[in-house]
N, C-alpha and C. Protein backbone atom coordinates (compact mmCIF):
# COMPACT_ATOMS: atom_id res chain seq x y z
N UNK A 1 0.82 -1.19 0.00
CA UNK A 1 0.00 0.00 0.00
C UNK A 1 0.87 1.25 0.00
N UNK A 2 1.81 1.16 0.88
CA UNK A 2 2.64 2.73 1.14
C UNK A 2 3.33 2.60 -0.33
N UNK A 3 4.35 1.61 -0.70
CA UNK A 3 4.77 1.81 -2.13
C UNK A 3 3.69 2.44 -3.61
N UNK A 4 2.66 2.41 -3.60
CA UNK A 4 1.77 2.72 -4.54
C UNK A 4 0.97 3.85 -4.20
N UNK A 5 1.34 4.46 -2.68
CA UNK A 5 0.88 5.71 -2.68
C UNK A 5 2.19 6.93 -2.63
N UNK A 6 3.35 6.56 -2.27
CA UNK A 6 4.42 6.98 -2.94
C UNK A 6 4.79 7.17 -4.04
N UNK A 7 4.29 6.22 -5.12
CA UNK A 7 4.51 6.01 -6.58
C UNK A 7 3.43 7.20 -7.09
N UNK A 8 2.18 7.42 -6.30
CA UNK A 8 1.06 8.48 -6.56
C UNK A 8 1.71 10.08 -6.30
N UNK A 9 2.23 9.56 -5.01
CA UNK A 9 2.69 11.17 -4.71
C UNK A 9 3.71 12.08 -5.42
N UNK A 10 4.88 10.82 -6.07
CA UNK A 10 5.51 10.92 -6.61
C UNK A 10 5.17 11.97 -8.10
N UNK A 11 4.08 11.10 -9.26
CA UNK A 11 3.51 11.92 -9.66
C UNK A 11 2.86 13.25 -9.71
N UNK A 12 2.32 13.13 -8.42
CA UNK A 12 1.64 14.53 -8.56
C UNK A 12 2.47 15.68 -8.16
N UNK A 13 3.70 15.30 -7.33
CA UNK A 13 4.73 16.43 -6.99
C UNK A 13 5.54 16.70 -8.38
N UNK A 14 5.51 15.84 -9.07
CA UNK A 14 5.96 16.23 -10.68
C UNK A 14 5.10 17.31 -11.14
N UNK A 15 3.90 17.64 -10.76
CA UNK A 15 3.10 17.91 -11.87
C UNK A 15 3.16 19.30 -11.02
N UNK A 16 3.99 19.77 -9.88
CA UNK A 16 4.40 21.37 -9.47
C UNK A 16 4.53 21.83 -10.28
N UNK A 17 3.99 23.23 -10.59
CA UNK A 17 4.64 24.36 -11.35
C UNK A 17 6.09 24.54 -10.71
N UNK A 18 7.40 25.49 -11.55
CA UNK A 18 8.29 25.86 -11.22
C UNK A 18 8.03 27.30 -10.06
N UNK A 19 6.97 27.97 -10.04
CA UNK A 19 6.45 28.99 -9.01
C UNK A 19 6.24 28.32 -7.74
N UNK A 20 5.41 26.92 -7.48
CA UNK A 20 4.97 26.30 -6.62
C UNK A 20 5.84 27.00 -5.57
N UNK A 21 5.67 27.17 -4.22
CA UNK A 21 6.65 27.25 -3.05
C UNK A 21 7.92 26.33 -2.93
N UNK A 22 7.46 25.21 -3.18
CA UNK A 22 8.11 23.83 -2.79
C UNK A 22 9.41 23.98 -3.98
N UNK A 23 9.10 23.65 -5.35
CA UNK A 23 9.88 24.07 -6.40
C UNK A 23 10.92 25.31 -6.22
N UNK A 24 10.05 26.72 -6.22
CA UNK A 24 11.06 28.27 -5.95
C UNK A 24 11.66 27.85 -4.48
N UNK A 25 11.23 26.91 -4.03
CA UNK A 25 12.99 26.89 -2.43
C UNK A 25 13.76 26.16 -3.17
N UNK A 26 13.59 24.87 -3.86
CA UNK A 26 14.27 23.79 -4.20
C UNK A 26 15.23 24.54 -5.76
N UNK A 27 14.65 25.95 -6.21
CA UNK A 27 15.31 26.41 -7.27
C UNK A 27 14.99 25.64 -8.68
N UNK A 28 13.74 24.54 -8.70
CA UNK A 28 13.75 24.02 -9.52
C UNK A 28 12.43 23.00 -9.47
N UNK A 29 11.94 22.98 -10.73
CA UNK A 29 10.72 21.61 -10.17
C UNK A 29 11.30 20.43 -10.73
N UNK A 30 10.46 20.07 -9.43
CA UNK A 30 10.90 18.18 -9.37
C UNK A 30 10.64 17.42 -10.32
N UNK A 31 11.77 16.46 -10.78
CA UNK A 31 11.93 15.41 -11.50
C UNK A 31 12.49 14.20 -10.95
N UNK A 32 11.79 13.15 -11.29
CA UNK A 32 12.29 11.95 -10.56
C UNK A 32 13.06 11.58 -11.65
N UNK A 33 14.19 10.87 -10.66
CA UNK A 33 15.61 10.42 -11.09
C UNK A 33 16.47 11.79 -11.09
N UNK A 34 15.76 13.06 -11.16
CA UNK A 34 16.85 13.69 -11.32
C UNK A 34 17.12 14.67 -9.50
N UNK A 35 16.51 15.17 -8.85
CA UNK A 35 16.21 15.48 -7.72
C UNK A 35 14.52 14.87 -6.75
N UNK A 36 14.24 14.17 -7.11
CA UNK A 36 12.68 13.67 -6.69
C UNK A 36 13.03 11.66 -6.79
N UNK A 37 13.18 11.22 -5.41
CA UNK A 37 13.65 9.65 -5.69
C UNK A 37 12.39 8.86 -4.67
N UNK A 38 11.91 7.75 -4.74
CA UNK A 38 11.57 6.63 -4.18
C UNK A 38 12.26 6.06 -2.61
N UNK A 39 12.64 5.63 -1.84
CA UNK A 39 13.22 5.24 -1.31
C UNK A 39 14.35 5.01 -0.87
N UNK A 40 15.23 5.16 -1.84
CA UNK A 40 16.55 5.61 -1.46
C UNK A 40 16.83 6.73 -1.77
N UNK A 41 17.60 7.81 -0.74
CA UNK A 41 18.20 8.67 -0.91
C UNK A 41 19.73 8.82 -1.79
N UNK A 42 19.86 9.69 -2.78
CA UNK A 42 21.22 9.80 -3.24
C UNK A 42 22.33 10.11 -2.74
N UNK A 43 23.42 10.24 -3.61
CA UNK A 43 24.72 10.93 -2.84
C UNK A 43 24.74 12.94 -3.25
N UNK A 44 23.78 13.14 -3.98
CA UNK A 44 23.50 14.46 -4.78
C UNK A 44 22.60 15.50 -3.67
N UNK A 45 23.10 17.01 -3.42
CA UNK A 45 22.36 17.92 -2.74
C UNK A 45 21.13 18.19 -3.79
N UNK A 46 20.15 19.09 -2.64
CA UNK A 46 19.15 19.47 -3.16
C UNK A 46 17.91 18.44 -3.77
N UNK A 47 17.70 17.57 -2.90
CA UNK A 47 16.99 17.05 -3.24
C UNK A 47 15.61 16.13 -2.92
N UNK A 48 15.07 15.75 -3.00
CA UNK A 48 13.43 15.19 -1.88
C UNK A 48 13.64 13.75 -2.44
N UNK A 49 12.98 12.91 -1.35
CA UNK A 49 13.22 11.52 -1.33
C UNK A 49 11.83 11.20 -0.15
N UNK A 50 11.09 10.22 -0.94
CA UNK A 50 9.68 9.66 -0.72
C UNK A 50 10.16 8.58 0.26
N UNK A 51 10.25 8.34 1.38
CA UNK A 51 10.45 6.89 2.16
C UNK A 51 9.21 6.47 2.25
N UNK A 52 8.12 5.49 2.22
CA UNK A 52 7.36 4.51 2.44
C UNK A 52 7.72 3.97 3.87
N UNK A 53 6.76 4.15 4.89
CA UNK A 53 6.92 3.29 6.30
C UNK A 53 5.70 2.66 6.46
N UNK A 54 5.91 1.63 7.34
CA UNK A 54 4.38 0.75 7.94
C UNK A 54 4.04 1.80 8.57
N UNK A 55 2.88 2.14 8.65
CA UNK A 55 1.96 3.01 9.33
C UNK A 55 1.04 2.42 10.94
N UNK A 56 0.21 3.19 11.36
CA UNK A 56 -0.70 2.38 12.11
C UNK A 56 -1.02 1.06 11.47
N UNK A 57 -1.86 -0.02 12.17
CA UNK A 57 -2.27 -1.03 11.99
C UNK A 57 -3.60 -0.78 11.40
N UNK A 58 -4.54 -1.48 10.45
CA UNK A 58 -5.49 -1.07 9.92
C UNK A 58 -6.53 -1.15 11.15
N UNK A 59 -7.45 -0.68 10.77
CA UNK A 59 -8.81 -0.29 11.86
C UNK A 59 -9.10 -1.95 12.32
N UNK A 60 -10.39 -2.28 13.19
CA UNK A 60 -10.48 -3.38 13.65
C UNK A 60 -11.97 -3.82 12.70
N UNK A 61 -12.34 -3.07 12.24
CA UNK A 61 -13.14 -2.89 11.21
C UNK A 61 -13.04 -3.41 9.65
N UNK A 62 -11.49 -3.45 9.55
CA UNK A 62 -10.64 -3.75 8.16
C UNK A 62 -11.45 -2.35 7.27
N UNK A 63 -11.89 -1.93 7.08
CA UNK A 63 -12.53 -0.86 6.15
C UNK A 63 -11.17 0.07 5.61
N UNK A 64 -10.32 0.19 6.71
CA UNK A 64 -9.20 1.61 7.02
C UNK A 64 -8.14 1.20 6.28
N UNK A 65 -7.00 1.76 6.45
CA UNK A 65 -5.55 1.32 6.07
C UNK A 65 -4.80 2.75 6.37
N UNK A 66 -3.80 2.38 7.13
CA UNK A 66 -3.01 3.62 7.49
C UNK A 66 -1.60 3.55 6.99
N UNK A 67 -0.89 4.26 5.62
CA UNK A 67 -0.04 4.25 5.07
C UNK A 67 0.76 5.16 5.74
N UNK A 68 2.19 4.98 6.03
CA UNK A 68 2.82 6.18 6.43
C UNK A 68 3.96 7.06 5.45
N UNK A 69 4.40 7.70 5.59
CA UNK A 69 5.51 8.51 4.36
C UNK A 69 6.56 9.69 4.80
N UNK A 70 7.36 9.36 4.77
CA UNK A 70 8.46 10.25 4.75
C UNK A 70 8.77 11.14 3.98
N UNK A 71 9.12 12.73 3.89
CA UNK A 71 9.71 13.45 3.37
C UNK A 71 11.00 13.79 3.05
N UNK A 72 12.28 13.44 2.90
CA UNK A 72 13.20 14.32 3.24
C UNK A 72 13.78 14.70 2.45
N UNK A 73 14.57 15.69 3.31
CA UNK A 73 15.29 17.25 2.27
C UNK A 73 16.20 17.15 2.38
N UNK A 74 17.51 17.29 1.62
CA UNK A 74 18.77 17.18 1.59
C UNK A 74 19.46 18.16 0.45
N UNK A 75 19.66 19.38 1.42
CA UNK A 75 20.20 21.11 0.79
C UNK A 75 21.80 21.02 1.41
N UNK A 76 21.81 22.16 0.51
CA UNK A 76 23.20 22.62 1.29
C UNK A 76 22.66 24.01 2.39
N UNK A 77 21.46 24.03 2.31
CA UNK A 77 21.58 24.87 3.75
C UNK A 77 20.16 25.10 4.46
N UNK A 78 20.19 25.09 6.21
CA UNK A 78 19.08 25.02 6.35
C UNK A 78 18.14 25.52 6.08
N UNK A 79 17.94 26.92 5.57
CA UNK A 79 16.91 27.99 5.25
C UNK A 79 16.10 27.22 4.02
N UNK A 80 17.08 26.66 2.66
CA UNK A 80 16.70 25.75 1.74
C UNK A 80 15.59 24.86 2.49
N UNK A 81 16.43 23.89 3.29
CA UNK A 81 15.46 22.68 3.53
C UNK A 81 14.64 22.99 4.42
N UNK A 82 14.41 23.79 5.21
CA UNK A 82 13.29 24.09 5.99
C UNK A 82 12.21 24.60 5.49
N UNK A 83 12.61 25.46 4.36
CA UNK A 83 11.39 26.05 3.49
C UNK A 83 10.98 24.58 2.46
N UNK A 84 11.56 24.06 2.07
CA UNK A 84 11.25 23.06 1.02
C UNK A 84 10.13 22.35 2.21
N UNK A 85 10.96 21.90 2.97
CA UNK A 85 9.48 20.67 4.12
C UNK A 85 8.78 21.78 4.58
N UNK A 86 8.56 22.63 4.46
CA UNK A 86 7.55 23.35 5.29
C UNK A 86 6.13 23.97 3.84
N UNK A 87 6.98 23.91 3.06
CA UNK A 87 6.08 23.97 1.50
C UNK A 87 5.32 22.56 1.45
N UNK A 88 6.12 21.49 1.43
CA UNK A 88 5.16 20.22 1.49
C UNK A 88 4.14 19.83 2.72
N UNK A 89 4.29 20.48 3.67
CA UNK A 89 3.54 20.40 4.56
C UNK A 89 2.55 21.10 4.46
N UNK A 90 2.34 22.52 4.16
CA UNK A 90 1.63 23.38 4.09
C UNK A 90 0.64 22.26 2.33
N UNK A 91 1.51 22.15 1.07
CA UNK A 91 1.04 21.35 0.14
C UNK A 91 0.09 20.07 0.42
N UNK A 92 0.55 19.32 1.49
CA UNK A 92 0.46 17.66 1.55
C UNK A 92 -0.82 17.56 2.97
N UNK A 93 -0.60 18.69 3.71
CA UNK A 93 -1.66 18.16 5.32
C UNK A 93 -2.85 18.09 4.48
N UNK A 94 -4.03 17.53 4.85
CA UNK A 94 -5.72 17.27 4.62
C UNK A 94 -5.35 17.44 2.95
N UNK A 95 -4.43 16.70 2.33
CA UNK A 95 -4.59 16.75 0.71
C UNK A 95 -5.47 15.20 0.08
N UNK A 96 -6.62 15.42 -0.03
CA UNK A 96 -6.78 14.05 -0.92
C UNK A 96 -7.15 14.14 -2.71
N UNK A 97 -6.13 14.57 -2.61
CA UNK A 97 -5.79 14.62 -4.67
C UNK A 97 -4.37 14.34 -5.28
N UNK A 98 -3.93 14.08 -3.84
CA UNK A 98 -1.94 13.77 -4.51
C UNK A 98 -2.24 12.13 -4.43
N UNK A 99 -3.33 10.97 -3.71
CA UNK A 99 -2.98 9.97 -4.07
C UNK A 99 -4.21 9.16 -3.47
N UNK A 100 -4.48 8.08 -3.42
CA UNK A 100 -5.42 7.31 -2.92
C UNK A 100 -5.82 7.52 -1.54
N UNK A 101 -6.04 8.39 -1.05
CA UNK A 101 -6.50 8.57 0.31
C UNK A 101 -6.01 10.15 0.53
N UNK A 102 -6.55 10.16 2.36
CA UNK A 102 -6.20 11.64 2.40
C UNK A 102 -4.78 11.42 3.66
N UNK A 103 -3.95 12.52 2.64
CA UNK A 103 -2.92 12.63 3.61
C UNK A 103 -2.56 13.75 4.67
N UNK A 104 -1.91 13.28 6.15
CA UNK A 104 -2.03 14.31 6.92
C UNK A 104 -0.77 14.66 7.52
N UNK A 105 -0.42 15.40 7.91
CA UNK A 105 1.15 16.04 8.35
C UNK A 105 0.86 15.25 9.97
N UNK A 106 2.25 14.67 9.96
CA UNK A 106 2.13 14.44 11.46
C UNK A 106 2.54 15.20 12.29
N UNK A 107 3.74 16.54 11.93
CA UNK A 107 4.37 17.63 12.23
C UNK A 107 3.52 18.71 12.00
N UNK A 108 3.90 19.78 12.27
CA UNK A 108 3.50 21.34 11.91
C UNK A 108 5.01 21.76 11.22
N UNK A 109 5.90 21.65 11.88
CA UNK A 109 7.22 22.26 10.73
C UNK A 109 8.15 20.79 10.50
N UNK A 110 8.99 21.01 9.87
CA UNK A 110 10.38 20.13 9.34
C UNK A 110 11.19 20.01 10.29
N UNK A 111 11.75 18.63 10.72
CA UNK A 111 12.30 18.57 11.70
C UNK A 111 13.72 18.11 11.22
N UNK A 112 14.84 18.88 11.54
CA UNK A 112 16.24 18.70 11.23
C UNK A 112 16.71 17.70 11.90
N UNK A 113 17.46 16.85 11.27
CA UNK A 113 17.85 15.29 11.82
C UNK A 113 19.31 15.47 11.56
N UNK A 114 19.73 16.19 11.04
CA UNK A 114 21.34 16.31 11.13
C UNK A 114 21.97 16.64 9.98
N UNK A 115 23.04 16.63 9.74
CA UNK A 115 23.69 17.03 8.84
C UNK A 115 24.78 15.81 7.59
N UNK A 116 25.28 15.55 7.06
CA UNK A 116 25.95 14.65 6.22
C UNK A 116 27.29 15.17 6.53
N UNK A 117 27.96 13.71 6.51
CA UNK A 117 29.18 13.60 7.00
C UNK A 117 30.36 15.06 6.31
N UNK A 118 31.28 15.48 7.26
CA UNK A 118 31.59 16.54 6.34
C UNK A 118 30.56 18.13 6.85
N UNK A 119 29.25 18.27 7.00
CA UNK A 119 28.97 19.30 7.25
C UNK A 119 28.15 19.74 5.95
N UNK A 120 28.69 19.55 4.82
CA UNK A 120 28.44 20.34 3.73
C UNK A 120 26.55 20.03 3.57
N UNK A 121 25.78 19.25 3.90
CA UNK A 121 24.53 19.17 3.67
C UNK A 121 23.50 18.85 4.80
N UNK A 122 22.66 19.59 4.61
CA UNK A 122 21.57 19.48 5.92
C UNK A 122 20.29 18.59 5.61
N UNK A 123 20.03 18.12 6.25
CA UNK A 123 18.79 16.83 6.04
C UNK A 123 17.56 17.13 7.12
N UNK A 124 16.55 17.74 6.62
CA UNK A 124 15.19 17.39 7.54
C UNK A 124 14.31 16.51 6.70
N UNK A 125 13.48 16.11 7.71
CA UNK A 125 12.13 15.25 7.55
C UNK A 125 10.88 16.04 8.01
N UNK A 126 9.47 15.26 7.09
CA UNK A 126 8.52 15.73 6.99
C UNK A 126 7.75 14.12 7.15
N UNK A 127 7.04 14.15 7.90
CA UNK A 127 6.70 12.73 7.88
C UNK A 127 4.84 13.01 7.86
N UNK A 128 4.40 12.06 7.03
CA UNK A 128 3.07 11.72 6.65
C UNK A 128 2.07 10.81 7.03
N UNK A 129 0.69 10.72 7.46
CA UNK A 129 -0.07 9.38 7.52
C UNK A 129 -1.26 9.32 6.51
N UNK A 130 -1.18 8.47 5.43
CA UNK A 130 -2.34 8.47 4.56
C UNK A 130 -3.37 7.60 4.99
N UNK A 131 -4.80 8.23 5.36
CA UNK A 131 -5.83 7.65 5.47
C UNK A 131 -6.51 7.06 4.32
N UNK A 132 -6.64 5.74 4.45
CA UNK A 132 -7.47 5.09 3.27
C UNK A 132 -8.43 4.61 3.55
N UNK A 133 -9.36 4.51 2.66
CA UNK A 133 -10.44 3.96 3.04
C UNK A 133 -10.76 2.79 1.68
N UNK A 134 -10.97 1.55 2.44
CA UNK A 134 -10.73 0.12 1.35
C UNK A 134 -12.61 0.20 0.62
N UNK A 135 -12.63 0.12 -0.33
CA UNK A 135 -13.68 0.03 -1.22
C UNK A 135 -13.92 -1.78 -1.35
């Protein structure tokens, strides 16, 4: 489930204008393979990376499904990546048009997790829970 709503989100963050917020921090709109990746993060700055996590457990109901999702930003500086996760957050909380369900910010801002070996790049996260509802 989380892989195929990643693969959704993926899309629709393609389909940013270059104005978008998210894009004018990042200096550029997203392209996957080229700054916009799946699951693994690169060795390249400036760039967003979709992690897929197990989420809650589905309801006791089975009706539900709780997908979870990662954001992260990887700039050469924090002002960059804080504005980039704080654009997808503001983009992504109560959104149900980027993918099969509605997704919700589990944060209010981007939370900085550290830096890459060396110094030269800063890394926050934006982390997600997509509510689904099984048809």
């Amino acid at each position: 489930m989380a892989d195929i709503i990643a693969s959704s989100l993926k899309t629709y963050l393609e389909t940013l204008t270059a104005t978008h917020d998210v894009c004018d921090a990042l200096g550029t709109r997203l392209v996957f393979g080229a700054n916009l990746f799946i699951g693994v993060e690169p060795e390249i700055t400036n760039c967003v990376t979709i992690i897929p996590y197990g989420g809650a457990p589905p309801s006791p109901e089975g009706d539900r499904q709780f997908a979870a999702l990662q954001l992260r930003t990887k700039t050469s500086t924090a002002k960059k990546s804080l504005n980039i996760g704080q654009g997808l957050i503001n983009l992504l909380h109560n959104n149900d048009s980027a993918c099969s369900g509605r997704i919700n910010a589990v944060q209010s801002a981007p939370i900085i997790i550290g830096f890459t070996e060396g110094g030269e790049n800063i890394i926050t996260v934006t982390n997600f829970i997509v509510k689904h509802v099984k048809l």
